[in-house]
N, C-alpha and C. Protein backbone atom coordinates (compact mmCIF):
# COMPACT_ATOMS: atom_id res chain seq x y z
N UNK A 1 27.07 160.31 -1.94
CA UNK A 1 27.63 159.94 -0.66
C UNK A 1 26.85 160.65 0.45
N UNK A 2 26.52 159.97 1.15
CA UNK A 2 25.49 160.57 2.43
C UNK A 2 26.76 161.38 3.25
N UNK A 3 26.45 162.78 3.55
CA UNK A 3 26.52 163.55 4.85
C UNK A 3 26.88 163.29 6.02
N UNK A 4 27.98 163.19 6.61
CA UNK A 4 28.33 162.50 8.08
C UNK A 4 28.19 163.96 8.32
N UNK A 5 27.20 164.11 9.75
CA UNK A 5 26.67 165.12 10.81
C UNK A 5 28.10 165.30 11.75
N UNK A 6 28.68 166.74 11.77
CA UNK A 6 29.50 166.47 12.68
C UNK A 6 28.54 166.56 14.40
N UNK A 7 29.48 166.10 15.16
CA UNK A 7 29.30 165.91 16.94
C UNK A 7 28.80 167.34 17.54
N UNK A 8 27.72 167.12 18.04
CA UNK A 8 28.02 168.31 18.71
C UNK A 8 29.06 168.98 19.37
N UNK A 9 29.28 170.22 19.96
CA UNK A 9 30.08 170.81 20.52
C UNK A 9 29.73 170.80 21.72
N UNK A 10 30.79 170.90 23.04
CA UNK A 10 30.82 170.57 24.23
C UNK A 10 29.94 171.15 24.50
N UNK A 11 29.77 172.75 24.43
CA UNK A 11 28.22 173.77 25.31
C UNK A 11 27.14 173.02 25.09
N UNK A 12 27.17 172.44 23.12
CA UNK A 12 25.94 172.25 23.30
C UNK A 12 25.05 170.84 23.70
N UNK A 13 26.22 169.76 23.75
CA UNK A 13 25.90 168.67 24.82
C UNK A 13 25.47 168.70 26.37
N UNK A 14 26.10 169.85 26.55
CA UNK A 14 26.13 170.28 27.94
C UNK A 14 24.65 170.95 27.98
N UNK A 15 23.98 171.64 27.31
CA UNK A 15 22.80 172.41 27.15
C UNK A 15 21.66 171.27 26.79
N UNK A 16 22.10 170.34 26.39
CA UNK A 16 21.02 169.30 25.90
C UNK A 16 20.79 168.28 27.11
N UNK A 17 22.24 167.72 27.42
CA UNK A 17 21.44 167.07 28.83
C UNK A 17 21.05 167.78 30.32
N UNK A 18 21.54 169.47 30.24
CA UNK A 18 21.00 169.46 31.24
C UNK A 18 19.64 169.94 30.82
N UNK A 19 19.29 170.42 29.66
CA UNK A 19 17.46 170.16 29.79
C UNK A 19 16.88 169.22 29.85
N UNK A 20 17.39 168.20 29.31
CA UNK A 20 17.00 167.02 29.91
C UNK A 20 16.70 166.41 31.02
N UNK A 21 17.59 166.80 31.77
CA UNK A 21 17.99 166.46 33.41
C UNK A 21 17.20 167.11 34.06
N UNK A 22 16.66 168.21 33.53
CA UNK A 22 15.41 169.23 34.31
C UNK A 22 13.88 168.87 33.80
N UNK A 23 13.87 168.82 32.92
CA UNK A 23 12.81 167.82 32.32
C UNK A 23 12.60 166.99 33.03
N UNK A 24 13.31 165.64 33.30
CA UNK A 24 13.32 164.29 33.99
C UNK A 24 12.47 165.39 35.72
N UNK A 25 13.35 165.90 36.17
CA UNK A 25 13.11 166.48 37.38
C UNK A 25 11.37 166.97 37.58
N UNK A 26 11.40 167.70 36.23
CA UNK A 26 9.81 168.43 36.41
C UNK A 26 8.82 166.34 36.35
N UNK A 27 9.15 165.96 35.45
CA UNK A 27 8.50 164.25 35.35
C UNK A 27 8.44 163.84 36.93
N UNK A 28 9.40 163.79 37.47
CA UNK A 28 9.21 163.11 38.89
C UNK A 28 8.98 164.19 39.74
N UNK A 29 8.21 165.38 39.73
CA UNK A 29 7.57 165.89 40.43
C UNK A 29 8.48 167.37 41.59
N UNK A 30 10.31 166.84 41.30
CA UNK A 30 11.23 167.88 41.43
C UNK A 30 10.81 169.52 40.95
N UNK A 31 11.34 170.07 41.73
CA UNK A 31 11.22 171.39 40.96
C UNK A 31 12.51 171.84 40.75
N UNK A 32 13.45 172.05 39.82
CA UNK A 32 14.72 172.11 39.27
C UNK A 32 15.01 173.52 38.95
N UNK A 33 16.26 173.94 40.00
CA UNK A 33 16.48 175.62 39.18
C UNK A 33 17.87 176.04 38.59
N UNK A 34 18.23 175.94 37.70
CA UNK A 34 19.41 175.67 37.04
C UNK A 34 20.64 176.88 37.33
N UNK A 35 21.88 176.21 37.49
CA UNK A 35 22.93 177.28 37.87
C UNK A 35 22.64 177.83 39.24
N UNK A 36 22.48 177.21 40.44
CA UNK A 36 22.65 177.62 41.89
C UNK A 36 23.26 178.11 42.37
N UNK A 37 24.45 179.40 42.37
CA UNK A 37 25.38 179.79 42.86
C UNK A 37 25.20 179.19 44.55
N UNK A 38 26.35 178.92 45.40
CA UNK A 38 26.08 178.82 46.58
C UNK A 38 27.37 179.16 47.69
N UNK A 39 26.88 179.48 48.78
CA UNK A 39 27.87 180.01 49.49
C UNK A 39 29.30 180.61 49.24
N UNK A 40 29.56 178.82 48.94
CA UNK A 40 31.22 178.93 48.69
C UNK A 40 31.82 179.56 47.82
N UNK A 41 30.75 180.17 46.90
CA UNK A 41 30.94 180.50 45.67
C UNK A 41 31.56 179.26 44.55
N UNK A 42 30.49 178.60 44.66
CA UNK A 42 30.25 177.40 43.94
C UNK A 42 29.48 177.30 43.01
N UNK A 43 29.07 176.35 41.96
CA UNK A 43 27.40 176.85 41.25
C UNK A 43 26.67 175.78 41.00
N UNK A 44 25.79 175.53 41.54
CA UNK A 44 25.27 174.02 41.10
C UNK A 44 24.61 173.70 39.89
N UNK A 45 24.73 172.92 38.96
CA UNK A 45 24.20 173.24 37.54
C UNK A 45 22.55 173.06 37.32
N UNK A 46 22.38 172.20 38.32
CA UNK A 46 20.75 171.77 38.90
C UNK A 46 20.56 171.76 40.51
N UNK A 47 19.81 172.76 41.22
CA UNK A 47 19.22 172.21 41.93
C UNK A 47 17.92 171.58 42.43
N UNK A 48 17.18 170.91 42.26
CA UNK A 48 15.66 170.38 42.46
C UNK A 48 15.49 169.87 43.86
N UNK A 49 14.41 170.88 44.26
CA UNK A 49 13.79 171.19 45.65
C UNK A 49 11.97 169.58 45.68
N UNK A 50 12.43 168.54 46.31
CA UNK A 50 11.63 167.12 46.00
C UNK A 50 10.56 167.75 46.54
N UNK A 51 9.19 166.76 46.83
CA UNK A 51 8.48 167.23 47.29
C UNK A 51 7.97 166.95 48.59
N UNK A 52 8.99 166.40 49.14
CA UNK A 52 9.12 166.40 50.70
C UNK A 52 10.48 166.80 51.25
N UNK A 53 10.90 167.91 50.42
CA UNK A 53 11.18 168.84 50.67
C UNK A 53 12.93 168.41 51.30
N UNK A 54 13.15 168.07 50.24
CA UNK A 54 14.63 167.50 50.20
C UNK A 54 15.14 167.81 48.92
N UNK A 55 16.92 167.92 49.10
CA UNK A 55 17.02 168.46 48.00
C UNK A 55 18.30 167.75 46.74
N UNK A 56 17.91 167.52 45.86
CA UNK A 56 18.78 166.97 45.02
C UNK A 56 19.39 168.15 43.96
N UNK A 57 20.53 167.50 44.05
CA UNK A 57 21.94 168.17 43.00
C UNK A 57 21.95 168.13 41.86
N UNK A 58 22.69 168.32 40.99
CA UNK A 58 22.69 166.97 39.91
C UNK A 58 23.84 167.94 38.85
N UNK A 59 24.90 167.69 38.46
CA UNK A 59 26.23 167.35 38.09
C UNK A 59 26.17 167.17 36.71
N UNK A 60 26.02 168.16 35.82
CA UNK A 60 26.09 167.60 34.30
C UNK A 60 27.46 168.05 33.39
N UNK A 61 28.20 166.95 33.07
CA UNK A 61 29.27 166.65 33.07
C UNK A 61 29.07 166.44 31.01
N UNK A 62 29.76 166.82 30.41
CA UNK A 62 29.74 166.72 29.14
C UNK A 62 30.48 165.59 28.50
N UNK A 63 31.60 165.32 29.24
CA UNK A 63 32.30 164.24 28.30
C UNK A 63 33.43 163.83 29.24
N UNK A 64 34.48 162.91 28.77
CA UNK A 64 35.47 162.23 30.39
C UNK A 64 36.17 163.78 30.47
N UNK A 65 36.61 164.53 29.58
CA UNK A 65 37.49 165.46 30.14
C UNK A 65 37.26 166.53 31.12
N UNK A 66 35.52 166.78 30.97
CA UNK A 66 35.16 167.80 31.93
C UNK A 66 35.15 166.77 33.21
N UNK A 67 34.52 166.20 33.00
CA UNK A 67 34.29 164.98 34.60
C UNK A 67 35.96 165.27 35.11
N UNK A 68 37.11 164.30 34.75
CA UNK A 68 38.00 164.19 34.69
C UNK A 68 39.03 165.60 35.47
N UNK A 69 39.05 166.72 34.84
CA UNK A 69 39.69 168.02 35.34
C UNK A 69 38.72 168.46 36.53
N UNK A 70 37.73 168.17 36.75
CA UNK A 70 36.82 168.87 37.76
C UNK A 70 36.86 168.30 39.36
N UNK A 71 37.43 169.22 40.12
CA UNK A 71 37.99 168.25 41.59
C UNK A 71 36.52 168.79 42.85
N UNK A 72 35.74 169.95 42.05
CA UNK A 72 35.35 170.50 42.91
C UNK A 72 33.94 170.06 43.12
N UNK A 73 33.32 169.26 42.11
CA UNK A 73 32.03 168.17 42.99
C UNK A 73 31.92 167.58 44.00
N UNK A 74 33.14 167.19 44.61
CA UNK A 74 32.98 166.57 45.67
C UNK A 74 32.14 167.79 46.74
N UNK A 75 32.35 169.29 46.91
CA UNK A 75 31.75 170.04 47.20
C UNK A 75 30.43 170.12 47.59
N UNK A 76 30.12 169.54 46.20
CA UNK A 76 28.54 169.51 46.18
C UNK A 76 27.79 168.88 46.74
N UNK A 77 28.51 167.89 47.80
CA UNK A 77 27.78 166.84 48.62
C UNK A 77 27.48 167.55 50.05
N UNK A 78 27.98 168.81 50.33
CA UNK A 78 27.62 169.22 51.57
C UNK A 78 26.05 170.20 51.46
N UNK A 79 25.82 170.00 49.92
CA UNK A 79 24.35 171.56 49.90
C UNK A 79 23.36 170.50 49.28
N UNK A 80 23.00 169.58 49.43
CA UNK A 80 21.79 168.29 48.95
C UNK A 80 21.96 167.04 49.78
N UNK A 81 20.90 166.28 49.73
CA UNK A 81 20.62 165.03 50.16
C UNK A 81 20.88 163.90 49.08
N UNK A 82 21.01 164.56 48.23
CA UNK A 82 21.33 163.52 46.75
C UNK A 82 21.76 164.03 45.76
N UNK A 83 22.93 163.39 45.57
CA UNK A 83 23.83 164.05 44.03
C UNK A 83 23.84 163.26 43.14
N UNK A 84 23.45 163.64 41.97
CA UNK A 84 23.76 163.06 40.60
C UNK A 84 24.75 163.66 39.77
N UNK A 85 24.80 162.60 38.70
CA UNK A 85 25.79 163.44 37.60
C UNK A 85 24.78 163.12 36.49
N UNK A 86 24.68 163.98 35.51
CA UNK A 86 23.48 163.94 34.26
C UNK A 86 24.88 163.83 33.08
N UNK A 87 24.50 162.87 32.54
CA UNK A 87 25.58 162.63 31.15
C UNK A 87 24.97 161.80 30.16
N UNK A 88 25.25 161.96 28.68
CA UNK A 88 24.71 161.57 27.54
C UNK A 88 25.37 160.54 27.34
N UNK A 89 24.71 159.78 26.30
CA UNK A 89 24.98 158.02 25.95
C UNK A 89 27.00 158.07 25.77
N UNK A 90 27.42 158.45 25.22
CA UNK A 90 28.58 158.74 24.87
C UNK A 90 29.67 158.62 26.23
N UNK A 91 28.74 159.13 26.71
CA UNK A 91 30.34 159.42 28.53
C UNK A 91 30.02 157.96 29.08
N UNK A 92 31.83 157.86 28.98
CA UNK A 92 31.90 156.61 29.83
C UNK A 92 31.54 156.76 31.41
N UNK A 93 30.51 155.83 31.58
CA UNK A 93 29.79 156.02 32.82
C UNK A 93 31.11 155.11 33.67
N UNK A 94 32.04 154.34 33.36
CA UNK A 94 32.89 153.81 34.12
C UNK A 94 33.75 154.62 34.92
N UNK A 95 34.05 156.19 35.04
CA UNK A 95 34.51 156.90 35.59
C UNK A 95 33.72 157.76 36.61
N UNK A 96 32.15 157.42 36.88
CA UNK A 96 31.74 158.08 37.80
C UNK A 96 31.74 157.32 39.01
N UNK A 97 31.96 157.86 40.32
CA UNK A 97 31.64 157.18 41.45
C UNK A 97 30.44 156.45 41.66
N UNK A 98 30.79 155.13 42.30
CA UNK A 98 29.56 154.43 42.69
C UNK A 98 28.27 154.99 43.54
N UNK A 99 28.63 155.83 44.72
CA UNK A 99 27.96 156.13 45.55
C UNK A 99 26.97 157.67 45.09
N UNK A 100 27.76 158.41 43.99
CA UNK A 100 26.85 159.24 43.22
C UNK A 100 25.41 158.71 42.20
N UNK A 101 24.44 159.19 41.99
CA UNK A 101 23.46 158.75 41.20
C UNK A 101 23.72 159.54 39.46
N UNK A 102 23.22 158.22 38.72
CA UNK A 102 23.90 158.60 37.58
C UNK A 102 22.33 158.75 36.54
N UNK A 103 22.14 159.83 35.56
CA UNK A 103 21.19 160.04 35.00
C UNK A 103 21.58 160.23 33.51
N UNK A 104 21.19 159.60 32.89
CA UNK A 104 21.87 159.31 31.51
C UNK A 104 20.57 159.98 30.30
N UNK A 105 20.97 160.95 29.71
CA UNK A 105 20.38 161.62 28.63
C UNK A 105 20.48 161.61 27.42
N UNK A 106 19.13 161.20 26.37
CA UNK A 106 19.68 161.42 25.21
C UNK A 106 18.36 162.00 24.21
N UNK A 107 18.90 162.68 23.66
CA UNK A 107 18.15 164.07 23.08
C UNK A 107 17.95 164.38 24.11
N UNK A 108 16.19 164.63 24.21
CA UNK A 108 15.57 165.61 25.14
C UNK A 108 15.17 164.85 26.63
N UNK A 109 15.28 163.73 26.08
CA UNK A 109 14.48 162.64 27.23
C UNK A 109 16.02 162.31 28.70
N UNK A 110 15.73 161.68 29.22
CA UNK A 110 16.42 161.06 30.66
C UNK A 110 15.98 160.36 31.33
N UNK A 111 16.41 159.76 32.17
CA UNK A 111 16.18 158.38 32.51
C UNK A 111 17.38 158.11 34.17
N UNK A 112 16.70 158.07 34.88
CA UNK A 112 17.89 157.71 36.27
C UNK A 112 18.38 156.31 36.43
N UNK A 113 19.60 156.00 35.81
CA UNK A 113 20.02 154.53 35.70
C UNK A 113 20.58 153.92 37.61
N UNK A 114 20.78 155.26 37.86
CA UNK A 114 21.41 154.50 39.40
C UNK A 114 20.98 155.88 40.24
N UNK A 115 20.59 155.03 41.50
CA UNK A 115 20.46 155.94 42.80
C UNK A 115 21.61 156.49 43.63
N UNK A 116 21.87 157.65 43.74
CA UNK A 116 22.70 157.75 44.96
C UNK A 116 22.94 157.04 46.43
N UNK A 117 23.49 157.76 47.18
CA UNK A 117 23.80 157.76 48.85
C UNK A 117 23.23 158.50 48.70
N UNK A 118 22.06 158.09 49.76
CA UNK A 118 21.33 160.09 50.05
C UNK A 118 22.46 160.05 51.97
N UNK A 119 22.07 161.17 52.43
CA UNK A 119 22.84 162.04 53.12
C UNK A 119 22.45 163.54 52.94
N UNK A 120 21.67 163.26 54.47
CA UNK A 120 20.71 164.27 54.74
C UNK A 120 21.09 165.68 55.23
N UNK A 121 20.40 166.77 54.65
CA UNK A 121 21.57 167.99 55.11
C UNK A 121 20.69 168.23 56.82
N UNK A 122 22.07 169.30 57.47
CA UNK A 122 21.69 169.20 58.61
C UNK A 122 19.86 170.28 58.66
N UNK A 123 19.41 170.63 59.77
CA UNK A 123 18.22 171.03 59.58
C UNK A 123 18.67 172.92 59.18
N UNK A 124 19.72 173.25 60.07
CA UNK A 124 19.67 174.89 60.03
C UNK A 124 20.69 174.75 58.40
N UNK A 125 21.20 174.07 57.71
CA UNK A 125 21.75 174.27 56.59
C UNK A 125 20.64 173.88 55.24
N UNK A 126 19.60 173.25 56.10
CA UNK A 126 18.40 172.48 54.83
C UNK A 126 17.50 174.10 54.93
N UNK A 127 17.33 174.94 56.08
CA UNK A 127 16.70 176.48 56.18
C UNK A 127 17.69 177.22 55.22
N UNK A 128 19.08 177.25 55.44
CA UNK A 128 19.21 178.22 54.43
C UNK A 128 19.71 178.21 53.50
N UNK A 129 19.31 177.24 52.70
CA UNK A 129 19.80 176.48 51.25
C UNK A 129 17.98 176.74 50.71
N UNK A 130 16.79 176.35 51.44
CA UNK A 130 15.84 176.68 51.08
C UNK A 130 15.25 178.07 51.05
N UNK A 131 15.68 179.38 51.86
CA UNK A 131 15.66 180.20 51.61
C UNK A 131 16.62 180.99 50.12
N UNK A 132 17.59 180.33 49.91
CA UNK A 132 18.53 180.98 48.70
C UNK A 132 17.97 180.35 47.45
N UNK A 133 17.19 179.34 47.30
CA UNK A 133 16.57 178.81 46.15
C UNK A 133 15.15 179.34 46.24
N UNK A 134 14.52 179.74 47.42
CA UNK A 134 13.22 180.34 47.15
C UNK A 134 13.42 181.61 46.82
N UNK A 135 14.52 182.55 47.08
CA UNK A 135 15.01 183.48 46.85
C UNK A 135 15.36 183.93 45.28
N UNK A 136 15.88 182.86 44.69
CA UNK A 136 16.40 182.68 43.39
C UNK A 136 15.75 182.60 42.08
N UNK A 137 14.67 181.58 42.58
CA UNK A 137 14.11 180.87 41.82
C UNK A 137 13.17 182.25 41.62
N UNK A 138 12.32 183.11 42.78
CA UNK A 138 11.49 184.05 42.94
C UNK A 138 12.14 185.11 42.22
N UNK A 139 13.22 185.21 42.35
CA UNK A 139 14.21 186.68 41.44
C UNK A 139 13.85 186.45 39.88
N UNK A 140 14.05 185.65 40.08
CA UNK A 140 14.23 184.90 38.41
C UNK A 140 12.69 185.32 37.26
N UNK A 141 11.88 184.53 38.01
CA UNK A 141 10.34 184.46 37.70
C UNK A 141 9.98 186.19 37.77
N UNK A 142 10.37 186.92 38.58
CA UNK A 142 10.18 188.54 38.59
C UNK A 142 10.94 188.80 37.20
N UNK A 143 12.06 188.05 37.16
CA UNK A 143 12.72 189.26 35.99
C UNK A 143 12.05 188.66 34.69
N UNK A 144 11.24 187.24 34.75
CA UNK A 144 10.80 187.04 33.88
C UNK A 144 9.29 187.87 33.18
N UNK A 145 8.69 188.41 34.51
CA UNK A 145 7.73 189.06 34.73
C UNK A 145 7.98 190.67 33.76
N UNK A 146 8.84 191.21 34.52
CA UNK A 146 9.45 192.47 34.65
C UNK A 146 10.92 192.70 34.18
N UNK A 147 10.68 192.15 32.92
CA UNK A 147 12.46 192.08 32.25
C UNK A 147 13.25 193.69 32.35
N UNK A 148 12.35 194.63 31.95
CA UNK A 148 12.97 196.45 32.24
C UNK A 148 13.16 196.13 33.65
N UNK A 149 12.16 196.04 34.51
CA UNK A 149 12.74 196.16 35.73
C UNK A 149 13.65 195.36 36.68
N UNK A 150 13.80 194.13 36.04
CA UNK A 150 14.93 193.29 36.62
C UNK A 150 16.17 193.97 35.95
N UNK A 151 16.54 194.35 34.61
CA UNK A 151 17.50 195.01 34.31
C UNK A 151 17.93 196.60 35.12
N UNK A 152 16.86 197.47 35.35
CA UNK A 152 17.00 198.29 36.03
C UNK A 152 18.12 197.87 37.78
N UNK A 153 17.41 197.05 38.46
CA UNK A 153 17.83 196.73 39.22
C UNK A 153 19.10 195.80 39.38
N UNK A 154 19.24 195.28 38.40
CA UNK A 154 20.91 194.59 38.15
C UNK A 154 21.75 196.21 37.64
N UNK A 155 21.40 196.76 37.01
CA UNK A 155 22.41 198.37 37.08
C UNK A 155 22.48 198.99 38.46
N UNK A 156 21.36 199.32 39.54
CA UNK A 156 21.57 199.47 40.70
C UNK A 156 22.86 198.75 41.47
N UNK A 157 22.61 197.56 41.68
CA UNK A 157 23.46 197.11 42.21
C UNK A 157 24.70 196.94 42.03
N UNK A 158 24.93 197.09 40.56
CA UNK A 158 26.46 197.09 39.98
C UNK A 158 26.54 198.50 39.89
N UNK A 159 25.95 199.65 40.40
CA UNK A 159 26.84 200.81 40.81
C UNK A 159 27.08 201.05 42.35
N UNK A 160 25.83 200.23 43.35
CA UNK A 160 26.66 200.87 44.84
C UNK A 160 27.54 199.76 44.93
């Protein structure tokens, strides 16, 4: 009797399309930096900085129940020019909004089945949304550089 594979588990659907979704991003020329904390203390799961310098979201949603309980995407339309939701063959795409862009993943690959509403951020909020991702993205690449010393400096700060 052949082996039925069980389903993945939610993290790791969630881990598969959003590499995917960043993948797709690096393909069309995006530069994608994953987990954006922002202002509100919000977190964006993708942000990708285009190359005219606009910025897309993108929303990766694992299955109807995460979509479903989650009220706080709508959020996410005030820190990008374009929001997506990234979801695998499985999620009923009949529950996402029309006016969001929908990017559908499976394995490693992705594919943008629908375009958003773009809705342009204002100019002094497009400055400092691009300063906190050049900021981020640059932290990041240091600690990748300098893993002792990015750790050093995350203990600094969690003692003053």
């Amino acid at each position: 009797m052949a082996e039925i594979s069980p389903l993945p588990s939610i993290p790791e659907r969630t881990l598969t399309v959003c590499r995917a979704a960043a993948r797709l991003c690096g393909r069309l020329g995006w530069a994608p930096v994953l987990e954006v904390p922002l202002p509100t203390g919000r977190r964006l799961d993708i942000l990708a900085l285009e190359p005219d310098g606009g910025f897309t979201a993108i929303e990766v949603k694992s299955c109807a129940r995460d979509f479903l309980s989650d009220g706080k995407w709508h959020e996410y339309r005030e820190w990008c020019d374009r929001l997506f939701f990234a979801v695998d063959l499985d999620f009923p795409q009949e529950l996402l909004p029309e006016d969001v862009g929908l990017i559908v993943a499976e394995g490693g690959e992705a594919a943008i089945l629908r375009q958003p509403a773009e809705r342009r951020l204002a100019p002094a909020r497009r400055k400092a949304l691009l300063l906190r991702y050049a900021r981020l993205a640059a932290g990041r690449l240091q600690g990748l550089c300098d893993p002792a010393g990015a750790a050093e400096l995350r203990a600094a700060l969690r003692v003053e």
